[in-house]
N, C-alpha and C. Protein backbone atom coordinates (compact mmCIF):
# COMPACT_ATOMS: atom_id res chain seq x y z
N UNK A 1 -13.43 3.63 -11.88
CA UNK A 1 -12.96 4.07 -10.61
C UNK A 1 -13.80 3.34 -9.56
N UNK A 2 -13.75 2.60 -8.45
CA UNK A 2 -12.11 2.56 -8.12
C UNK A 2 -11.24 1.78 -8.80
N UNK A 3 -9.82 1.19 -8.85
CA UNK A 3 -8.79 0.40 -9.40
C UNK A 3 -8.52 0.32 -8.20
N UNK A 4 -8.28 -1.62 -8.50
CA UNK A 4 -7.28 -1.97 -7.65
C UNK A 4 -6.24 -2.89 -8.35
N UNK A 5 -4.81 -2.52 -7.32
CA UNK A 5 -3.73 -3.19 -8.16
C UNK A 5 -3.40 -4.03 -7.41
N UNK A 6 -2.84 -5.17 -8.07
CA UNK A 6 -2.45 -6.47 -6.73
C UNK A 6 -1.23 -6.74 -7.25
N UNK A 7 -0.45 -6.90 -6.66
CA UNK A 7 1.32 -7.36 -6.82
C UNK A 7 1.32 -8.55 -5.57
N UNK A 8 2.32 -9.60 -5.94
CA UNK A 8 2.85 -10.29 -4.82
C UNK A 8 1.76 -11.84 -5.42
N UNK A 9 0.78 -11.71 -5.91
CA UNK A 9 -0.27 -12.82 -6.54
C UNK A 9 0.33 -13.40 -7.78
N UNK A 10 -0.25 -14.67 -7.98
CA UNK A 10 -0.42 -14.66 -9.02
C UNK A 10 -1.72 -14.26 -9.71
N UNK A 11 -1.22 -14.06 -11.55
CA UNK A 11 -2.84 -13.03 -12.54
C UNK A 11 -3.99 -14.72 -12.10
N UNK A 12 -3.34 -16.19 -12.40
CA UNK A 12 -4.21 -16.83 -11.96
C UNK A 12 -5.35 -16.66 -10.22
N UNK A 13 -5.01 -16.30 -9.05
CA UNK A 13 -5.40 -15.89 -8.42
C UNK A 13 -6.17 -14.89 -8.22
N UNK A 14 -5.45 -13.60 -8.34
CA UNK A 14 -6.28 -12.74 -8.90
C UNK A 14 -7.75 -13.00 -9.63
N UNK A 15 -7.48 -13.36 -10.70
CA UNK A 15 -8.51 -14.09 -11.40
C UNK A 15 -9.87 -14.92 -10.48
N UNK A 16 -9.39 -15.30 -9.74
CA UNK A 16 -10.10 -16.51 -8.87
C UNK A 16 -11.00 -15.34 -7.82
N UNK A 17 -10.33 -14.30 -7.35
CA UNK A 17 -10.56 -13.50 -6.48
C UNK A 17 -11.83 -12.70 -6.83
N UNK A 18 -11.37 -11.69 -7.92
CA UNK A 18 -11.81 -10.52 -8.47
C UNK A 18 -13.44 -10.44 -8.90
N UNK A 19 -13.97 -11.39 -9.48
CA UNK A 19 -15.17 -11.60 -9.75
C UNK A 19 -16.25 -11.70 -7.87
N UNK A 20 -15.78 -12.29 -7.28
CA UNK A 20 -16.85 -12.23 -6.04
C UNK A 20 -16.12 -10.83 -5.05
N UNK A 21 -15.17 -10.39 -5.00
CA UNK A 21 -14.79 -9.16 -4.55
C UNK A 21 -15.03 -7.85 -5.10
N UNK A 22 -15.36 -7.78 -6.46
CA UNK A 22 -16.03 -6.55 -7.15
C UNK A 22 -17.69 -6.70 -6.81
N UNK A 23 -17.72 -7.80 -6.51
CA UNK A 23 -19.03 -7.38 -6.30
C UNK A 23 -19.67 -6.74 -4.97
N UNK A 24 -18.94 -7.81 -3.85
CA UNK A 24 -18.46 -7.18 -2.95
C UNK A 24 -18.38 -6.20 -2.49
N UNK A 25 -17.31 -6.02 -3.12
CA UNK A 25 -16.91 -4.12 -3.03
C UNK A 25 -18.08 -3.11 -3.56
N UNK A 26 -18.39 -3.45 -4.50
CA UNK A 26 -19.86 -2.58 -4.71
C UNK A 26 -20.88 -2.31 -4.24
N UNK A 27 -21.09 -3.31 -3.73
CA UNK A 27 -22.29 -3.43 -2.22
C UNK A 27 -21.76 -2.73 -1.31
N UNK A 28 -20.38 -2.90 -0.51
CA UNK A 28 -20.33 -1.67 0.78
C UNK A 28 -19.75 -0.26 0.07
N UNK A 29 -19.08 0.02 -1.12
CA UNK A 29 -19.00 1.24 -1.28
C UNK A 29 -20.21 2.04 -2.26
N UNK A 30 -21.48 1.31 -2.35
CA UNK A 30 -22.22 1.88 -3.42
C UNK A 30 -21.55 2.68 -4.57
N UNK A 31 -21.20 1.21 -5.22
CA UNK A 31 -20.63 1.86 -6.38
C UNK A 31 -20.83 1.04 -7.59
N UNK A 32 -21.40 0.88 -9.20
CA UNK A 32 -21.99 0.22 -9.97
C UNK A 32 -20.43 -1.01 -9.84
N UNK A 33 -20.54 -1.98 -10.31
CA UNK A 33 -19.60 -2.93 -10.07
C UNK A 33 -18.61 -2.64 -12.16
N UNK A 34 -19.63 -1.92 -12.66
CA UNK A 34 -18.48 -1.76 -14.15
C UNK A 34 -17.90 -0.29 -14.27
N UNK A 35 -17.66 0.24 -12.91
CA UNK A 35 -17.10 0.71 -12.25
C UNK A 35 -15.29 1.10 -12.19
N UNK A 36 -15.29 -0.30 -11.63
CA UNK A 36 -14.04 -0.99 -11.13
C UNK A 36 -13.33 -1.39 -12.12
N UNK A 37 -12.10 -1.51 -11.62
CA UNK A 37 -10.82 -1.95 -12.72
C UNK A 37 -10.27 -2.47 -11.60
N UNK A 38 -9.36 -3.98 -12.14
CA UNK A 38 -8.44 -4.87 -11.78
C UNK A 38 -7.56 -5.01 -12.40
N UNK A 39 -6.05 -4.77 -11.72
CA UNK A 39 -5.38 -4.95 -12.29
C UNK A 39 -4.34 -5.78 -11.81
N UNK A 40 -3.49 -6.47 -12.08
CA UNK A 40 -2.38 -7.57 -11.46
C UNK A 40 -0.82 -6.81 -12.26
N UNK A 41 0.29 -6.62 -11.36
CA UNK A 41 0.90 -5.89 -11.88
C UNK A 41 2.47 -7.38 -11.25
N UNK A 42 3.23 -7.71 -12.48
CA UNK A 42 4.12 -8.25 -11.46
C UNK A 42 5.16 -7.86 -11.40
N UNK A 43 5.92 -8.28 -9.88
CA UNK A 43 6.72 -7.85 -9.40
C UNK A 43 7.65 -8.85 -8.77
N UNK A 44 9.21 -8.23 -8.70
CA UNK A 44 9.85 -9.34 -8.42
C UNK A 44 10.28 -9.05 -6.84
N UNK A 45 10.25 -9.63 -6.24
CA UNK A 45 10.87 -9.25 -4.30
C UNK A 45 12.54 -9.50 -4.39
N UNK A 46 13.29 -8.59 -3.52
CA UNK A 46 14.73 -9.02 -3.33
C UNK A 46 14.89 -8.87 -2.04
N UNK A 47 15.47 -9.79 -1.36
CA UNK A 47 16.21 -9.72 0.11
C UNK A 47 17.73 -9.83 0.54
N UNK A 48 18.20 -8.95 0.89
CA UNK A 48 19.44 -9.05 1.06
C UNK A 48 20.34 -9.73 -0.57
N UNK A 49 19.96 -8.81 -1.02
CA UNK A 49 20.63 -8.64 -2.61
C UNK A 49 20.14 -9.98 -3.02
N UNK A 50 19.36 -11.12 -2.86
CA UNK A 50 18.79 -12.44 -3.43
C UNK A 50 17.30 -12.20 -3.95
N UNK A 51 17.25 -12.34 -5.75
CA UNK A 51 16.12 -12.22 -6.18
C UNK A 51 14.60 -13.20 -5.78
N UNK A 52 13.72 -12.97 -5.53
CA UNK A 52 12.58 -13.96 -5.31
C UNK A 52 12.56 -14.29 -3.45
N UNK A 53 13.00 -13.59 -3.27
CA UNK A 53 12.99 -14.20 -1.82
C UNK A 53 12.25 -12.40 -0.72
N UNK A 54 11.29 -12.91 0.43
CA UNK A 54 10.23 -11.80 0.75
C UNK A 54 9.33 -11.40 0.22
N UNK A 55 8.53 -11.45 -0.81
CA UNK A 55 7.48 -10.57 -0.98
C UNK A 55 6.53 -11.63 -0.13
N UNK A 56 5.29 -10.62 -0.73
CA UNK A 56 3.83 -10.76 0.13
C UNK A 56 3.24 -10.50 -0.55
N UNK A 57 1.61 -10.58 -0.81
CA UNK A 57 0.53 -10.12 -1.68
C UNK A 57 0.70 -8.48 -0.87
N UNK A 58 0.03 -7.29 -2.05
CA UNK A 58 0.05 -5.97 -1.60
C UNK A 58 -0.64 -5.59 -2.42
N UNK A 59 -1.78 -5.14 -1.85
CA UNK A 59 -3.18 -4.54 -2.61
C UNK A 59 -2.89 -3.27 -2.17
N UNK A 60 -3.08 -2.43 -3.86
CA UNK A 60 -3.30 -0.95 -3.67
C UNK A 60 -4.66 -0.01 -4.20
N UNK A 61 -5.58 0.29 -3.35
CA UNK A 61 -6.47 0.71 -3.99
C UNK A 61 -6.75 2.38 -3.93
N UNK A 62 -7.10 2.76 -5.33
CA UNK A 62 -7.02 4.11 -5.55
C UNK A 62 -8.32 4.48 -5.59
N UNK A 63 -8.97 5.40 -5.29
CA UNK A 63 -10.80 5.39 -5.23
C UNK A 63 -10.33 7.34 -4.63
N UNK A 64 -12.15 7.75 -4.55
CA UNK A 64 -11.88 8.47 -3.83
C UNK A 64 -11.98 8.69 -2.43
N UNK A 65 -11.72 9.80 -1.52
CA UNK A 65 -11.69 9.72 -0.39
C UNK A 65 -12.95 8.87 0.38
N UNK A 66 -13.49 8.02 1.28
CA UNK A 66 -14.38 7.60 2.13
C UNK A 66 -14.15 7.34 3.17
N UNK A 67 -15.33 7.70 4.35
CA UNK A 67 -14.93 7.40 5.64
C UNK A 67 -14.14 6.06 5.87
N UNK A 68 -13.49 6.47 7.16
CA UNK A 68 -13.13 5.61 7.78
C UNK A 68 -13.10 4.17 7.99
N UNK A 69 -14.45 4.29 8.49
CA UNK A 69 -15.56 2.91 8.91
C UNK A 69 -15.44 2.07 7.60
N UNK A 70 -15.60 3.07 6.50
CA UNK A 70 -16.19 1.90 5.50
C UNK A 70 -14.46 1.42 4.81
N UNK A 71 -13.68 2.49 4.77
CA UNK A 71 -12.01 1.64 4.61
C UNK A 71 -11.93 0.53 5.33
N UNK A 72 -11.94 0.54 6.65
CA UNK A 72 -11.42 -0.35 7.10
C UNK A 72 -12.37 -1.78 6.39
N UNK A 73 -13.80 -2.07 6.27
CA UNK A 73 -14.06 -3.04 5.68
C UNK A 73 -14.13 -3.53 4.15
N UNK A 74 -13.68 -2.52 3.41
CA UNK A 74 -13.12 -2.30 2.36
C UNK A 74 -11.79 -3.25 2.58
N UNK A 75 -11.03 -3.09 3.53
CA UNK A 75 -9.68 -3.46 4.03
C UNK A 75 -9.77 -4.89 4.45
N UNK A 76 -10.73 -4.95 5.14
CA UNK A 76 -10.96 -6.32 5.76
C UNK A 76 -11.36 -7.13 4.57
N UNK A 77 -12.45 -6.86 3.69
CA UNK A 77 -12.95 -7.70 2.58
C UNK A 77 -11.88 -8.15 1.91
N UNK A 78 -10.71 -7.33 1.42
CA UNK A 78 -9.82 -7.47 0.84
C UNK A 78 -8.51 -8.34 1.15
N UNK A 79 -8.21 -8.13 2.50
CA UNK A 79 -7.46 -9.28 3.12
C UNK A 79 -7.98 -10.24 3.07
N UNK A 80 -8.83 -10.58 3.59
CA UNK A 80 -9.92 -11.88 3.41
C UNK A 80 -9.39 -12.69 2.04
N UNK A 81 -10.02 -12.37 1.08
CA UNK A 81 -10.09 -12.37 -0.49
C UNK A 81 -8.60 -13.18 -0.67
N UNK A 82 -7.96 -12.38 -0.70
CA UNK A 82 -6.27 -12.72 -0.80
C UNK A 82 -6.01 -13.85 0.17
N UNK A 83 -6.16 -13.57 1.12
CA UNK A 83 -5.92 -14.79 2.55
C UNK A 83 -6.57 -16.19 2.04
N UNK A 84 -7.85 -16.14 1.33
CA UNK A 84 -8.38 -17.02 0.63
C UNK A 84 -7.45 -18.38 0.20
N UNK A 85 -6.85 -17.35 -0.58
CA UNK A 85 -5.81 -18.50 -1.87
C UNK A 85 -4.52 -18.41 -0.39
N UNK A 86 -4.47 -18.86 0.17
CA UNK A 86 -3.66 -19.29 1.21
C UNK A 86 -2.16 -18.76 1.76
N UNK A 87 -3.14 -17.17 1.61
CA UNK A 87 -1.19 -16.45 2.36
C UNK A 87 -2.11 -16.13 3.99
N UNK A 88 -0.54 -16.02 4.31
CA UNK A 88 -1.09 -15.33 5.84
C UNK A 88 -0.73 -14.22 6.06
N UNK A 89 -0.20 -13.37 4.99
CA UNK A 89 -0.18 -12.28 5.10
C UNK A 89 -0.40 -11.08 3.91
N UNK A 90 -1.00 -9.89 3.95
CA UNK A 90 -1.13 -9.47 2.80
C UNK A 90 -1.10 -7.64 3.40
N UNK A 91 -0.78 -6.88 2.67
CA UNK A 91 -0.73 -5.53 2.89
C UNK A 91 -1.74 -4.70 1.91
N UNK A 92 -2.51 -3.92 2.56
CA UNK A 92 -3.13 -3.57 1.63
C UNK A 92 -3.17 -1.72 2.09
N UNK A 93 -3.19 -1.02 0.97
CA UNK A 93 -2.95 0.57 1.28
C UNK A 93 -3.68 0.99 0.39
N UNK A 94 -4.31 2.40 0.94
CA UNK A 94 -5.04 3.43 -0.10
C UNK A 94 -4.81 4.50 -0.12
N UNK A 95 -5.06 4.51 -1.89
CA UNK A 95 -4.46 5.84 -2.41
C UNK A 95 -5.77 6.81 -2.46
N UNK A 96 -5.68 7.92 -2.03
CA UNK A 96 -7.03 8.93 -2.64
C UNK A 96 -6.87 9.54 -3.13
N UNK A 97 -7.79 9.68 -4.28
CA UNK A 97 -7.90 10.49 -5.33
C UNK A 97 -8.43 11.84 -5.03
N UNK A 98 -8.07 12.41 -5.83
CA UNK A 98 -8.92 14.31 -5.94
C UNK A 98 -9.75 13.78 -6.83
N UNK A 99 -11.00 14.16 -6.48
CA UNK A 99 -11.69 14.14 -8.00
C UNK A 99 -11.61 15.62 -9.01
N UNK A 100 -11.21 16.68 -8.36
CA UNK A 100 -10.38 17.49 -9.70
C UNK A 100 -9.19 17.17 -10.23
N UNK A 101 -8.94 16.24 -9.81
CA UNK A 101 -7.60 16.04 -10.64
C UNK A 101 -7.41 14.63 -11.23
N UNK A 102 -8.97 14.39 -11.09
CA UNK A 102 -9.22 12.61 -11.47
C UNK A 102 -10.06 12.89 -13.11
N UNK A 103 -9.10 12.84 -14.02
CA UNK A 103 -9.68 12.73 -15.49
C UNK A 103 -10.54 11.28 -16.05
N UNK A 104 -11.77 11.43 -16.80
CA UNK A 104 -12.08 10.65 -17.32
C UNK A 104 -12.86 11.23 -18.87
N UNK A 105 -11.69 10.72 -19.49
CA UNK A 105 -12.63 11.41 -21.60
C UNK A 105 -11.80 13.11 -21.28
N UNK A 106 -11.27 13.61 -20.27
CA UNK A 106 -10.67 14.94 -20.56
C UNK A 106 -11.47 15.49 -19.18
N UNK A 107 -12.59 15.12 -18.44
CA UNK A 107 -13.18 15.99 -18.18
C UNK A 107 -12.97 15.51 -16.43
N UNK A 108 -12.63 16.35 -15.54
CA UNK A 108 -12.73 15.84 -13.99
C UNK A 108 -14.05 15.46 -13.78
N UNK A 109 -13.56 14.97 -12.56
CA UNK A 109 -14.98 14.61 -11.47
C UNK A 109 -15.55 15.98 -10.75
């Protein structure tokens, strides 16, 4: 915990990304970096009933609740990252977790 899922990338990208952004990410959310899970999920975009045409990179990260302040550079690191490999645009949203209702081995947080 946290996971993040990336759609709209390619797993090569991803790849390229994930290693200096977990670490990253561990430094502003104080959180051990083997922690984290990456995941690349793909997906196909449709526009006006034509397959492959619109998507965008779209990072979803699930963690638990944290201020504000530190989302948004959570947010920023993450656009960045993606913007990297050369989009100009990327969406990124968070999911929060309960930690009673966040299982790990059977047992909550």
């Amino acid at each position: 915990m946290p996971h993040l899922l990336f759609k709209g990338v390619t797993p090569n990208e991803v790849s390229k990304i994930s290693e200096q952004l977990i670490e990253s990410l561990a430094i502003i959310i104080d959180c051990p970096v083997d922690h984290f899970t990456v995941e690349w999920q793909e997906t196909v975009f449709f526009r006006h009933g034509k397959q492959g045409m619109g998507g965008y990179p779209f990072v979803t990260m699930n963690w638990f609740e944290r201020p504000q302040p530190l989302q948004d550079k959570v947010a920023k690191l993450i656009t960045d990252s993606v913007m990297s490999q050369g989009y100009e645009e990327v969406c990124v949203m968070f999911n929060t977790l309960e930690p009673t209702r966040y299982y790990d081995n059977g047992e909550h947080y």
